[in-house]
Protein backbone atom coordinates (compact mmCIF):
# COMPACT_ATOMS: atom_id res chain seq x y z
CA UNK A 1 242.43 -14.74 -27.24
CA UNK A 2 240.60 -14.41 -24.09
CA UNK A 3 238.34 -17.74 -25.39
CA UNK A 4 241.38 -19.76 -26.26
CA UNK A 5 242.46 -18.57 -22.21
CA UNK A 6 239.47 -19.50 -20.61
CA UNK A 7 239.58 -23.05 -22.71
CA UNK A 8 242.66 -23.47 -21.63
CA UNK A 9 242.43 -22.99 -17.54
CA UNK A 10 239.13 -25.00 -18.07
CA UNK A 11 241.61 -27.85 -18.90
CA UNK A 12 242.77 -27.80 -15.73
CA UNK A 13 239.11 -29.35 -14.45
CA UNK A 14 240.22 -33.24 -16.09
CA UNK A 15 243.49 -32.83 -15.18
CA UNK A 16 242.58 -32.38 -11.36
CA UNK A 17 240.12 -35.77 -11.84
CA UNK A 18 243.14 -37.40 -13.33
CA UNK A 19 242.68 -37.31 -16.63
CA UNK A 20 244.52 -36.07 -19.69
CA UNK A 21 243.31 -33.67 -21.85
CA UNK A 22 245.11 -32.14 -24.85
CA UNK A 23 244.84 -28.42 -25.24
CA UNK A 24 243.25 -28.83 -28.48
CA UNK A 25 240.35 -30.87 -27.07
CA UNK A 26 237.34 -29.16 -28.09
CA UNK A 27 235.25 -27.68 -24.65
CA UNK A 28 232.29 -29.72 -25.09
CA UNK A 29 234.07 -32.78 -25.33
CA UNK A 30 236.49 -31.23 -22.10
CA UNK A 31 233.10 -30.65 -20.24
CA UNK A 32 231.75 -34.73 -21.33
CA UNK A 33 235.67 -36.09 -20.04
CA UNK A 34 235.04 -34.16 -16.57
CA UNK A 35 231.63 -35.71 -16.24
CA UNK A 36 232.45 -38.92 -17.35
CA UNK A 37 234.61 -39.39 -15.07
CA UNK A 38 234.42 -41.74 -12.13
CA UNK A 39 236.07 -39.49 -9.38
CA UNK A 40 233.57 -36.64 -10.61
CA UNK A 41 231.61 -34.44 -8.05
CA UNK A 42 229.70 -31.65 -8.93
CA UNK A 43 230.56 -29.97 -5.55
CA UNK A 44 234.23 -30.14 -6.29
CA UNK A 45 233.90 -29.50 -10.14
CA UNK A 46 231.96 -26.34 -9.13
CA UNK A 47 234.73 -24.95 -6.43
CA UNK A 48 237.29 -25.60 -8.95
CA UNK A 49 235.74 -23.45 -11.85
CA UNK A 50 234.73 -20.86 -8.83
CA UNK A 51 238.73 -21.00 -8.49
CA UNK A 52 239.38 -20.69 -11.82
CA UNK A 53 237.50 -17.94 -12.96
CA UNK A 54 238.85 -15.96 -9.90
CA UNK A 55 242.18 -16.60 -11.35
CA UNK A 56 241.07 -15.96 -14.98
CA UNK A 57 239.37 -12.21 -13.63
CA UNK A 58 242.72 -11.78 -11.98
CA UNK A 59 244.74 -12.06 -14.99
CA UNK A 60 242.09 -10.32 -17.02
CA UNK A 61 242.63 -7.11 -14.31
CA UNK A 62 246.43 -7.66 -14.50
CA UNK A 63 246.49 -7.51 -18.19
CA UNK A 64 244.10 -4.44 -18.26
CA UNK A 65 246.10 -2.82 -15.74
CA UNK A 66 249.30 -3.21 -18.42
CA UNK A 67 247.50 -2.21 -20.91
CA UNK A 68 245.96 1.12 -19.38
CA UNK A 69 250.44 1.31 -18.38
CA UNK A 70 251.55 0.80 -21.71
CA UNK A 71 248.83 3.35 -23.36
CA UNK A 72 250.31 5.97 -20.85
CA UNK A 73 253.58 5.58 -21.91
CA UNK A 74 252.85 5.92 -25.39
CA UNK A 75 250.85 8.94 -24.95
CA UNK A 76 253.68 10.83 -22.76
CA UNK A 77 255.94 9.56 -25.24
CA UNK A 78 254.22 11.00 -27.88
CA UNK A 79 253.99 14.51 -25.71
CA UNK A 80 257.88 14.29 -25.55
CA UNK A 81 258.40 13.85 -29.64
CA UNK A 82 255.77 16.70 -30.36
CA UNK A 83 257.98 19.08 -27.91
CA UNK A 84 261.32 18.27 -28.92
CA UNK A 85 259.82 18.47 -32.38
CA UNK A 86 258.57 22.09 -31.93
């Protein structure tokens, strides 16, 4: 699911301070690690998730893009069966 993505790249935050994060680490306690930690600066932690949800609107495009692909297909598919059928 899109909220399991967006967990997921938000992971990437820790890792980047050094830290390791499992990716069943709940987000609030993801958002108290990146905090907590020493090498934390809001300046950088707030470029990162700029970078981040660039890459996240990217994907979510791509995957729309697909989609919108894939739903063509099956509709000129379906055109093909209904003339061969008549």
């Amino acid at each position: 699911s899109l909220g399991k993505g967006l967990k997921y790249d938000l992971i990437e935050l820790p890792q980047e301070l050094g830290e390791n994060v499992s990716p069943d680490t709940e987000v609030e306690n993801v958002r108290i690690i990146i905090v907590g930690n020493e090498n934390y600066e809001e300046e950088f932690v707030i470029l990162m998730m700029e970078r981040i949800t660039t890459r996240i609107g990217k994907k979510f495009k791509e995957r729309n893009l697909i989609l919108e692909n894939l739903r063509a297909k099956l509709r000129r598919d379906r055109c093909e069966q209904a003339t061969t059928l008549q």
